[in-house]
PDB file of N, CA and C in Angstrom:
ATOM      1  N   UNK A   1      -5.996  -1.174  13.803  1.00  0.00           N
ATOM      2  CA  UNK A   1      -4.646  -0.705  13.513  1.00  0.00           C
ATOM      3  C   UNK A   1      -3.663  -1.151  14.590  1.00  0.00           C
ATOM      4  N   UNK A   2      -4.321  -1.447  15.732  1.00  0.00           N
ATOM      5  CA  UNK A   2      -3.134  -2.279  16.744  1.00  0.00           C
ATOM      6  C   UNK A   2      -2.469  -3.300  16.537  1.00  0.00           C
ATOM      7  N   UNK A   3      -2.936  -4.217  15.739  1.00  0.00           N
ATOM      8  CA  UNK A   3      -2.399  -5.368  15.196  1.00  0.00           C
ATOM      9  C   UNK A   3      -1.554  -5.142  14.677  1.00  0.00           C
ATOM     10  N   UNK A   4      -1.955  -4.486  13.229  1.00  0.00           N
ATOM     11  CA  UNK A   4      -0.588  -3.636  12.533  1.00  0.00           C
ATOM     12  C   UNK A   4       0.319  -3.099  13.142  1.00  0.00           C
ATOM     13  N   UNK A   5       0.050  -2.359  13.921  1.00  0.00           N
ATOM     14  CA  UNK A   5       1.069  -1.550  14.707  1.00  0.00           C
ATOM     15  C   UNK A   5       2.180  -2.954  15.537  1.00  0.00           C
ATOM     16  N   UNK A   6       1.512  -3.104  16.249  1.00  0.00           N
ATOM     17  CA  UNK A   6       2.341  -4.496  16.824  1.00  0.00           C
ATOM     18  C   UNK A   6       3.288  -5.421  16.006  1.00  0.00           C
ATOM     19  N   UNK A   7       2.866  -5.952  14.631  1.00  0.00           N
ATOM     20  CA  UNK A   7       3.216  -6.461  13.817  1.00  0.00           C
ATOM     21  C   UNK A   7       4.796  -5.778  13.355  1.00  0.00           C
ATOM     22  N   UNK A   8       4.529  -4.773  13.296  1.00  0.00           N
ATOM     23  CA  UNK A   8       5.456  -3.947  12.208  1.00  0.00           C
ATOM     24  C   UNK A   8       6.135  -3.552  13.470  1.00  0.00           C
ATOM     25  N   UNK A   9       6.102  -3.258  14.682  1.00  0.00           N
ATOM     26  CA  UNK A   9       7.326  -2.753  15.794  1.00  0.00           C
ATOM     27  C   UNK A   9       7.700  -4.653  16.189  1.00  0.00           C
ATOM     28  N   UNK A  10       7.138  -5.959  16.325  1.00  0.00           N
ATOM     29  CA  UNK A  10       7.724  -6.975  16.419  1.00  0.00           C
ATOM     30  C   UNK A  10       8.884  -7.657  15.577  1.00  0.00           C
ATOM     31  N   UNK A  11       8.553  -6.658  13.767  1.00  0.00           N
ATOM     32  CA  UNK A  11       9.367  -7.002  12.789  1.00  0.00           C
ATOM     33  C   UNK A  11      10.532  -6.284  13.131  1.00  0.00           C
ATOM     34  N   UNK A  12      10.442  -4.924  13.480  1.00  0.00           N
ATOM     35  CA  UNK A  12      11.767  -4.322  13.368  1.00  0.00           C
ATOM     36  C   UNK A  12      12.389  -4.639  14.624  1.00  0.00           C
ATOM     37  N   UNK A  13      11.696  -4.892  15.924  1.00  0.00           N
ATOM     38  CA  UNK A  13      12.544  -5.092  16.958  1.00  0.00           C
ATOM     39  C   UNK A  13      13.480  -6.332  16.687  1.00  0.00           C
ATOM     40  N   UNK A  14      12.562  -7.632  16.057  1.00  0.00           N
ATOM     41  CA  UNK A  14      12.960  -8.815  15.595  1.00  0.00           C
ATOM     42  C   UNK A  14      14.199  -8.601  14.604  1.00  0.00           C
ATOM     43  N   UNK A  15      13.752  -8.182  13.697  1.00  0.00           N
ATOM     44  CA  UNK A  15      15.297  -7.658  12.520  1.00  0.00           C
ATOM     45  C   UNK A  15      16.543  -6.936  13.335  1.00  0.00           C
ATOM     46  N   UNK A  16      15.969  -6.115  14.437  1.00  0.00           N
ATOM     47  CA  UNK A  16      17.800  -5.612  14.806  1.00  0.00           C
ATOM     48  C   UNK A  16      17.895  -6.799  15.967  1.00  0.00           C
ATOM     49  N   UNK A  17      17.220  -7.391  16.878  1.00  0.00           N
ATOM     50  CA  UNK A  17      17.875  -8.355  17.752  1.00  0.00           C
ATOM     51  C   UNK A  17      18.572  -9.354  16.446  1.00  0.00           C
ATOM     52  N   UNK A  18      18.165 -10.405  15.475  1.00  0.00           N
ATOM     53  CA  UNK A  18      19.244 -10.581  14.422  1.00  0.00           C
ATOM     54  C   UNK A  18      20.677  -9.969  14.047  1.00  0.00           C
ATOM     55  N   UNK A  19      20.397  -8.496  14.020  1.00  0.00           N
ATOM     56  CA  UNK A  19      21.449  -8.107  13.497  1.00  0.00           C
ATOM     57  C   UNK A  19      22.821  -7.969  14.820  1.00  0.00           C
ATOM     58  N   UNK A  20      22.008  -7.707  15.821  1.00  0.00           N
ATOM     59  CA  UNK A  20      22.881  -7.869  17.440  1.00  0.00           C
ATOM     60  C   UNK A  20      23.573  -9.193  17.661  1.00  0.00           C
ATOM     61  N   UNK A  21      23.213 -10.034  17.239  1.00  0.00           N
ATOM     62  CA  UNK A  21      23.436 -11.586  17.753  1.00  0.00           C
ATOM     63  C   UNK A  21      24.379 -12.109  17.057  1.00  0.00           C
ATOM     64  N   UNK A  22      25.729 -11.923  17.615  1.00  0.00           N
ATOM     65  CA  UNK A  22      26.239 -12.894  16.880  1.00  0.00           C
ATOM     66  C   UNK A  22      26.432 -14.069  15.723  1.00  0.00           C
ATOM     67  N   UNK A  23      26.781 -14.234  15.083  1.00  0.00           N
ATOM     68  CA  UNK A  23      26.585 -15.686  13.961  1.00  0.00           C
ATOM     69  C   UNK A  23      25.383 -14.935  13.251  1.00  0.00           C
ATOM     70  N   UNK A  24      25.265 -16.238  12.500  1.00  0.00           N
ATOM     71  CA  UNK A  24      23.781 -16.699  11.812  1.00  0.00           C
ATOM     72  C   UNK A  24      23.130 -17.074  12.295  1.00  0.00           C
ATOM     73  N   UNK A  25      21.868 -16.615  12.363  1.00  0.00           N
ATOM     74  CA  UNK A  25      20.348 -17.122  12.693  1.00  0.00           C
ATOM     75  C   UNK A  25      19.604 -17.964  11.838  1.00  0.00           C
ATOM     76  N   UNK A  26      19.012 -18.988  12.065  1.00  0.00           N
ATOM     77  CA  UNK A  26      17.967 -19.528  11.265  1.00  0.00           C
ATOM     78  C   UNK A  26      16.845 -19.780  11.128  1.00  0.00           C
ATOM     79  N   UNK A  27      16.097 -18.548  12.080  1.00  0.00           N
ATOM     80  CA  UNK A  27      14.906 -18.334  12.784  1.00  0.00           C
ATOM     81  C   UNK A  27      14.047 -18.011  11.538  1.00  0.00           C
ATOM     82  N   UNK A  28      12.914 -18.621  10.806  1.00  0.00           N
ATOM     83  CA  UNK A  28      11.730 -17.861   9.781  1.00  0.00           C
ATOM     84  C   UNK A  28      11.749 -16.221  10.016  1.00  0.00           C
ATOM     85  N   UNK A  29      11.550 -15.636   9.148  1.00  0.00           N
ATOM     86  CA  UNK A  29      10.930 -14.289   9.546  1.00  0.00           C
ATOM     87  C   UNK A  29       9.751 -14.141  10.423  1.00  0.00           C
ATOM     88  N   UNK A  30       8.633 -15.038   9.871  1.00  0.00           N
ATOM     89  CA  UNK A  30       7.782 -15.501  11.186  1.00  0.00           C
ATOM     90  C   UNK A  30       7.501 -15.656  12.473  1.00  0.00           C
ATOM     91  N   UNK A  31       8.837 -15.919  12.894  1.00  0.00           N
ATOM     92  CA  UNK A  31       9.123 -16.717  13.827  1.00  0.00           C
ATOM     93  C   UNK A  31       9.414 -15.597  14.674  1.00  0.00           C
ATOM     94  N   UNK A  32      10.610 -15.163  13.788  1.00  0.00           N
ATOM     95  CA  UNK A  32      11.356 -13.530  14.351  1.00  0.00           C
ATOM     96  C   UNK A  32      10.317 -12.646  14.716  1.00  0.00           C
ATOM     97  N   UNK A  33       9.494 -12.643  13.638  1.00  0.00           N
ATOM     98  CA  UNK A  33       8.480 -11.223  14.374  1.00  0.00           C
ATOM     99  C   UNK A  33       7.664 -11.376  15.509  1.00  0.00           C
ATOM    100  N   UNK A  34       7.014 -12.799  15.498  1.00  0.00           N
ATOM    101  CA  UNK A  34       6.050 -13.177  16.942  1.00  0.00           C
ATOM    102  C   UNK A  34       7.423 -13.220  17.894  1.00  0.00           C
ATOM    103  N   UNK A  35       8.406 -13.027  17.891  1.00  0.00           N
ATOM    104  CA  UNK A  35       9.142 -13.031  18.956  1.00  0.00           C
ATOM    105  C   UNK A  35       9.748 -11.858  19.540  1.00  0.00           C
ATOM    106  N   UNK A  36       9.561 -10.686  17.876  1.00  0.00           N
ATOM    107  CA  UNK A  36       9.287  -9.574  18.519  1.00  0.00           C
ATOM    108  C   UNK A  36       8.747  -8.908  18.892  1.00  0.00           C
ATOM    109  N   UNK A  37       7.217  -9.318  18.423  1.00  0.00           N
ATOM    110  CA  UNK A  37       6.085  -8.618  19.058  1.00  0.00           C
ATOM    111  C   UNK A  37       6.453  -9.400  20.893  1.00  0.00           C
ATOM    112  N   UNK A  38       6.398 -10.487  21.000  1.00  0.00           N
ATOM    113  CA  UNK A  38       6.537 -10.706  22.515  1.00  0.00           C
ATOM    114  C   UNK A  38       7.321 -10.142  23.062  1.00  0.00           C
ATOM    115  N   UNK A  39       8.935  -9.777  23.058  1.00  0.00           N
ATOM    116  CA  UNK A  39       9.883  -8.919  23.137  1.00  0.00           C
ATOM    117  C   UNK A  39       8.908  -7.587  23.625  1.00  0.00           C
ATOM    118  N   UNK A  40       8.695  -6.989  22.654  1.00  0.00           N
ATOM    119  CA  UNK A  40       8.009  -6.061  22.755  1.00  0.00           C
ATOM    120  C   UNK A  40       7.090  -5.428  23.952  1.00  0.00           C
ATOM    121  N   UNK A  41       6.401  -6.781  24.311  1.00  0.00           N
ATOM    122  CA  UNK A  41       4.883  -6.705  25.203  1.00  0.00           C
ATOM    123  C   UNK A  41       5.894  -6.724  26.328  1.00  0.00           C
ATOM    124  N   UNK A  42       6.768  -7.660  26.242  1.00  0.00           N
ATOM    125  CA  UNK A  42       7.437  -8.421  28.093  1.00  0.00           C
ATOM    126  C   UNK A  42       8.003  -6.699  27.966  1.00  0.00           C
ATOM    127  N   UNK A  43       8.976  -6.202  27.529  1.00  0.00           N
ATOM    128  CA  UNK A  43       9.661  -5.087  28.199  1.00  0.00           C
ATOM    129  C   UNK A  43       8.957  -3.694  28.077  1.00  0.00           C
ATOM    130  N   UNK A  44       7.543  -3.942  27.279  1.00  0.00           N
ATOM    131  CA  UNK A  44       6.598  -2.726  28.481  1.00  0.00           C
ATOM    132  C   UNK A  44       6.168  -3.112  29.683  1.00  0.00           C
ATOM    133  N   UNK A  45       6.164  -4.297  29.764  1.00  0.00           N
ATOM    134  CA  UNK A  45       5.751  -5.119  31.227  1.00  0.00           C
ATOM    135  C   UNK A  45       6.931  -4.270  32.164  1.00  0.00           C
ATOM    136  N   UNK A  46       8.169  -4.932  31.956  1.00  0.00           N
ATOM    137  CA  UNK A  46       9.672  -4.701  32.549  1.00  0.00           C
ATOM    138  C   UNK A  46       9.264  -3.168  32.951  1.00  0.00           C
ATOM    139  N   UNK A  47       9.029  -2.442  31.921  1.00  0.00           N
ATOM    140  CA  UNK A  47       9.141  -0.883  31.638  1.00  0.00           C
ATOM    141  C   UNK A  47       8.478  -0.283  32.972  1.00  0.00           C
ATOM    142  N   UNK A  48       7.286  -0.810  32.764  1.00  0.00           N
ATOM    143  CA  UNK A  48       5.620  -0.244  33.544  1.00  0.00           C
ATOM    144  C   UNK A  48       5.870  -0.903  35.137  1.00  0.00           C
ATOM    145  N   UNK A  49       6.740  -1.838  34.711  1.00  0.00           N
ATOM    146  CA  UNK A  49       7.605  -2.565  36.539  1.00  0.00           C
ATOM    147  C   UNK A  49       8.905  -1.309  37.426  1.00  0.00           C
ATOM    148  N   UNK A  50       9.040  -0.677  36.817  1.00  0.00           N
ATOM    149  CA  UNK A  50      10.763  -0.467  36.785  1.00  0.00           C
ATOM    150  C   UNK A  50      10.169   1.104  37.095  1.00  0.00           C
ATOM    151  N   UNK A  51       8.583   1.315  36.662  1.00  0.00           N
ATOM    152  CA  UNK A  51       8.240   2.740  36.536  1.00  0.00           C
ATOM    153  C   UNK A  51       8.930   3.723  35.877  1.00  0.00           C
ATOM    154  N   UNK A  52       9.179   3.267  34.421  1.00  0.00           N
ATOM    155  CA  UNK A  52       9.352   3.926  33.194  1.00  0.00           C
ATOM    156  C   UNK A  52       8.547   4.037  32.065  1.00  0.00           C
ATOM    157  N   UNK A  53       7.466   3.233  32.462  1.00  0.00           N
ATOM    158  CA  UNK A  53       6.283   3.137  31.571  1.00  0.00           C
ATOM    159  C   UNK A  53       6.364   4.329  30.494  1.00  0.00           C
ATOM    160  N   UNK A  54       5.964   5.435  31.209  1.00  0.00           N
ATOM    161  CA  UNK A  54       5.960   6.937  30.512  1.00  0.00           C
ATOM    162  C   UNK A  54       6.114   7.911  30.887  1.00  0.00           C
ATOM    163  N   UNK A  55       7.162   8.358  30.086  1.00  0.00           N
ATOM    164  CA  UNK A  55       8.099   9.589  30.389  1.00  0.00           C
ATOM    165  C   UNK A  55       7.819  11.285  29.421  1.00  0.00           C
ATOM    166  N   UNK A  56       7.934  12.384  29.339  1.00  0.00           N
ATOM    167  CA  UNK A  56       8.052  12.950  28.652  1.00  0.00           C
ATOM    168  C   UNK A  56       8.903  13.036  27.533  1.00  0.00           C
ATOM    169  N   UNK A  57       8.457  13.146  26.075  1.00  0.00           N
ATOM    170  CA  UNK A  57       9.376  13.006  24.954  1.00  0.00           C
ATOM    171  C   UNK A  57       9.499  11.136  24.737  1.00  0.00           C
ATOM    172  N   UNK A  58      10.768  11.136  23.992  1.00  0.00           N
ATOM    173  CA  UNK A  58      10.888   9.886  23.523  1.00  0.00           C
ATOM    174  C   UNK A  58      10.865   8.467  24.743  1.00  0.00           C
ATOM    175  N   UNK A  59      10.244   7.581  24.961  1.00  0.00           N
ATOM    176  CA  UNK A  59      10.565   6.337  25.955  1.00  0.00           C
ATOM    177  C   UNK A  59      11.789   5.675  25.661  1.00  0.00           C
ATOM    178  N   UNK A  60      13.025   6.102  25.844  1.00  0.00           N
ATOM    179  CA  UNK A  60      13.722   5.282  25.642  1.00  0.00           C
ATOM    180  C   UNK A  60      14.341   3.985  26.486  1.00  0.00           C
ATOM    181  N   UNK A  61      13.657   4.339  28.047  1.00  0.00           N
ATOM    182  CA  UNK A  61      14.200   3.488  29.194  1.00  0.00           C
ATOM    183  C   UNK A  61      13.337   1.755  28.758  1.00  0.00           C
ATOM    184  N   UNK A  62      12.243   2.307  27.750  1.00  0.00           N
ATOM    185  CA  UNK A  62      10.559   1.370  27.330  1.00  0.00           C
ATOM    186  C   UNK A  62      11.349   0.685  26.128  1.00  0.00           C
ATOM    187  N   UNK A  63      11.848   1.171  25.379  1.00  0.00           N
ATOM    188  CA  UNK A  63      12.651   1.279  24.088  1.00  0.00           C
ATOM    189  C   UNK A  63      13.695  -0.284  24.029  1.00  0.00           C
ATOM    190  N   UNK A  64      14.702   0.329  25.186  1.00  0.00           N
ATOM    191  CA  UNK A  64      15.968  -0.470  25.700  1.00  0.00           C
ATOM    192  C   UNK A  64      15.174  -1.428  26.407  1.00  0.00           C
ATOM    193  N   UNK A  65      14.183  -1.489  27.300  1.00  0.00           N
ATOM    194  CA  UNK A  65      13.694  -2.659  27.563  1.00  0.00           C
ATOM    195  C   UNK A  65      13.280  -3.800  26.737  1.00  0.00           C
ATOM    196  N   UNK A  66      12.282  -3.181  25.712  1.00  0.00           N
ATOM    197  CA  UNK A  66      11.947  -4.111  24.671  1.00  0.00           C
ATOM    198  C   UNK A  66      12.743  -4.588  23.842  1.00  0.00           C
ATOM    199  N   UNK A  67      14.016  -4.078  23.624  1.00  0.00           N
ATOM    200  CA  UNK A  67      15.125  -4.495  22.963  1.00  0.00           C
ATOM    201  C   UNK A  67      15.743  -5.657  23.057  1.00  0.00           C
ATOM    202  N   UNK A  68      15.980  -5.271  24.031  1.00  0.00           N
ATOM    203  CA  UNK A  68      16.822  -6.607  25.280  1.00  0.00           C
ATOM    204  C   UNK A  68      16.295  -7.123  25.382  1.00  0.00           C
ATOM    205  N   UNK A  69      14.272  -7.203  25.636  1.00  0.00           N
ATOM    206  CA  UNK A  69      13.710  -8.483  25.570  1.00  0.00           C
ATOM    207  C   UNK A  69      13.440  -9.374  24.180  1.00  0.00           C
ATOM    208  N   UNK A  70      13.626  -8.512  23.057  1.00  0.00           N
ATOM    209  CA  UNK A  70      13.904  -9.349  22.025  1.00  0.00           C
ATOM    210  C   UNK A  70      14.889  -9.962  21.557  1.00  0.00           C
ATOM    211  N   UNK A  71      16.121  -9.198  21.651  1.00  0.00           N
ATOM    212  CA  UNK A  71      17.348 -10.087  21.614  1.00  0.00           C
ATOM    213  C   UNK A  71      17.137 -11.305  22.912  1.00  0.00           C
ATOM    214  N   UNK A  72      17.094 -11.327  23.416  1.00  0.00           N
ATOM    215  CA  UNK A  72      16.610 -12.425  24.594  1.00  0.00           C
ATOM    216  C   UNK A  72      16.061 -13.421  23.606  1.00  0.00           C
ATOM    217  N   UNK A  73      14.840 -13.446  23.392  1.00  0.00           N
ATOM    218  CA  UNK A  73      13.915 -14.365  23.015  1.00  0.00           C
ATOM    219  C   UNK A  73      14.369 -14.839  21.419  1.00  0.00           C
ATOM    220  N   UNK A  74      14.607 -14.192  20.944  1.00  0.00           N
ATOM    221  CA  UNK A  74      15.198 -14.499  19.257  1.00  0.00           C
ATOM    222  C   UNK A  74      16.218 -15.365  19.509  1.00  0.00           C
ATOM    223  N   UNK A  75      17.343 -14.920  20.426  1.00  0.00           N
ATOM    224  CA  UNK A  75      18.759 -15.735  21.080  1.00  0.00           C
ATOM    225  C   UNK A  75      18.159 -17.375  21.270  1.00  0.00           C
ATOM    226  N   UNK A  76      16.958 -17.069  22.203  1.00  0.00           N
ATOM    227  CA  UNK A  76      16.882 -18.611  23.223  1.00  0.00           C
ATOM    228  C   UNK A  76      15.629 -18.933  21.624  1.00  0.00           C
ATOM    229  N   UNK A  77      14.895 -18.346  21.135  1.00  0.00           N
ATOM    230  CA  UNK A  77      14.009 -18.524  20.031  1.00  0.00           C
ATOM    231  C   UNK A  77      15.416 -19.868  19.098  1.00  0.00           C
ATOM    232  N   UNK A  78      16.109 -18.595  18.355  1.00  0.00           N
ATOM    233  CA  UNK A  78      17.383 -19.633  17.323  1.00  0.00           C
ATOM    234  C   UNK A  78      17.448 -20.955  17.790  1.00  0.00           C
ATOM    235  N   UNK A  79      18.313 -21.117  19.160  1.00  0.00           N
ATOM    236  CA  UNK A  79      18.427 -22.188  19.873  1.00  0.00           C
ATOM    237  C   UNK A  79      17.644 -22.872  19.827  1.00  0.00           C
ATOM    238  N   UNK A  80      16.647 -23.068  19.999  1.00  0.00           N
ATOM    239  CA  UNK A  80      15.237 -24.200  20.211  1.00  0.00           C
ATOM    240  C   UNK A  80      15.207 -24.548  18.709  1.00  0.00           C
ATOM    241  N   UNK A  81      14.687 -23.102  17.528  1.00  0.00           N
ATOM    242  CA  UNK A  81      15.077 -23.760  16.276  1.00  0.00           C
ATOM    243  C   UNK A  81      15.905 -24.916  15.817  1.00  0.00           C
ATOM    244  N   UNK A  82      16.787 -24.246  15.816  1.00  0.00           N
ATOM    245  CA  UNK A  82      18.123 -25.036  15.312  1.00  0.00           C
ATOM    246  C   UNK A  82      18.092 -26.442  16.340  1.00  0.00           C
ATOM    247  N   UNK A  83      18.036 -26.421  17.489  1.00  0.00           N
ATOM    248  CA  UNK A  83      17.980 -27.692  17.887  1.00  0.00           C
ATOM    249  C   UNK A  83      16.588 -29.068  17.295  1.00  0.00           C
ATOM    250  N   UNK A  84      15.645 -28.234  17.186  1.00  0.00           N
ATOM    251  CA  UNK A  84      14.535 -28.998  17.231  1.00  0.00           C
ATOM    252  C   UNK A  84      14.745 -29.084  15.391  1.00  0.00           C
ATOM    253  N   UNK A  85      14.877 -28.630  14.513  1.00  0.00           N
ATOM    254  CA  UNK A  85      15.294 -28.637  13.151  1.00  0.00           C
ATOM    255  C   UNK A  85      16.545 -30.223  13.068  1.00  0.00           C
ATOM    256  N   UNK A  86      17.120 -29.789  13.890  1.00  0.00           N
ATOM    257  CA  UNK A  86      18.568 -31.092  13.628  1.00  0.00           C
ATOM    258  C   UNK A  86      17.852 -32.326  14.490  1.00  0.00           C
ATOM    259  N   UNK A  87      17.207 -31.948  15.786  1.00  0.00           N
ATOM    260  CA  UNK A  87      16.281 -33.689  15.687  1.00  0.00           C
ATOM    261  C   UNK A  87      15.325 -33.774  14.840  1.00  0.00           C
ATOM    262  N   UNK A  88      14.524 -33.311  14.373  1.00  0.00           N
ATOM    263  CA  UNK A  88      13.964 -33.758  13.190  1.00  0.00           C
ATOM    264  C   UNK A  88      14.436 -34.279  12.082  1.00  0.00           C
ATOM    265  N   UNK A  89      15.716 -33.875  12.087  1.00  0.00           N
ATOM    266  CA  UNK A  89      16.698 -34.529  10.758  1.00  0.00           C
ATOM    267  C   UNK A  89      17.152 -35.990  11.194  1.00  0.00           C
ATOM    268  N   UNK A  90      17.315 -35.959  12.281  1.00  0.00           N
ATOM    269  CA  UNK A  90      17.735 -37.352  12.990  1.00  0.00           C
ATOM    270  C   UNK A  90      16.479 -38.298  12.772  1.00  0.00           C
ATOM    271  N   UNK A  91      15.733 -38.112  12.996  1.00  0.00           N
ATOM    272  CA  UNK A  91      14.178 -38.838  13.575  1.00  0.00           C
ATOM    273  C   UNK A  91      14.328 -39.636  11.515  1.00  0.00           C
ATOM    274  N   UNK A  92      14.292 -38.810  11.151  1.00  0.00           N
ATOM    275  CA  UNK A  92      14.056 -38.921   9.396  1.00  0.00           C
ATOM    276  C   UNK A  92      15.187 -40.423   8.619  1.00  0.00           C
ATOM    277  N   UNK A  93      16.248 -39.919   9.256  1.00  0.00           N
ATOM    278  CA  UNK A  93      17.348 -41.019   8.645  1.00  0.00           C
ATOM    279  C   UNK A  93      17.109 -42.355   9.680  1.00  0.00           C
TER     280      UNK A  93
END
């Protein structure tokens, strides 16, 4: 069930860093979620650094970390997309 679990908090972290970001994205859903599961992992890292790991009641200091590390990575994620998508279009013609 960890997998799952991971899966499904990488999707939703992934879906609101999208919805945070400025413009259009053209990141796969795929793409988005392994970037939010990583998101995810780096800002319990951040979290468990910062000694917010775990708190009583809700983690939200764990929460806002992983957030920010997914908008992060989805941001610089798009970018690489979209760049590496338009040289491939080049390479073709």
């Amino acid at each position: 069930m960890g997998w799952l679990w991971a899966i499904i908090v990488g999707l939703v972290l992934g879906m609101i860093a999208k919805a945070i970001i400025p413009g259009k994205q053209h990141l796969p859903l795929w793409l988005t979620v392994i970037l939010g599961m990583i998101g995810g992992i780096a800002g319990n890292a951040i979290a468990r650094a910062a000694g917010v790991e775990a708190t009583s009641g809700i983690d939200w200091w764990r929460h806002i970390f992983q957030l920010v590390m997914a908008i992060i990575l989805v941001g610089l994620g798009d970018r690489a997309w979209t760049a590496a998508r338009r040289d491939s279009g080049r390479a073709k013609a």
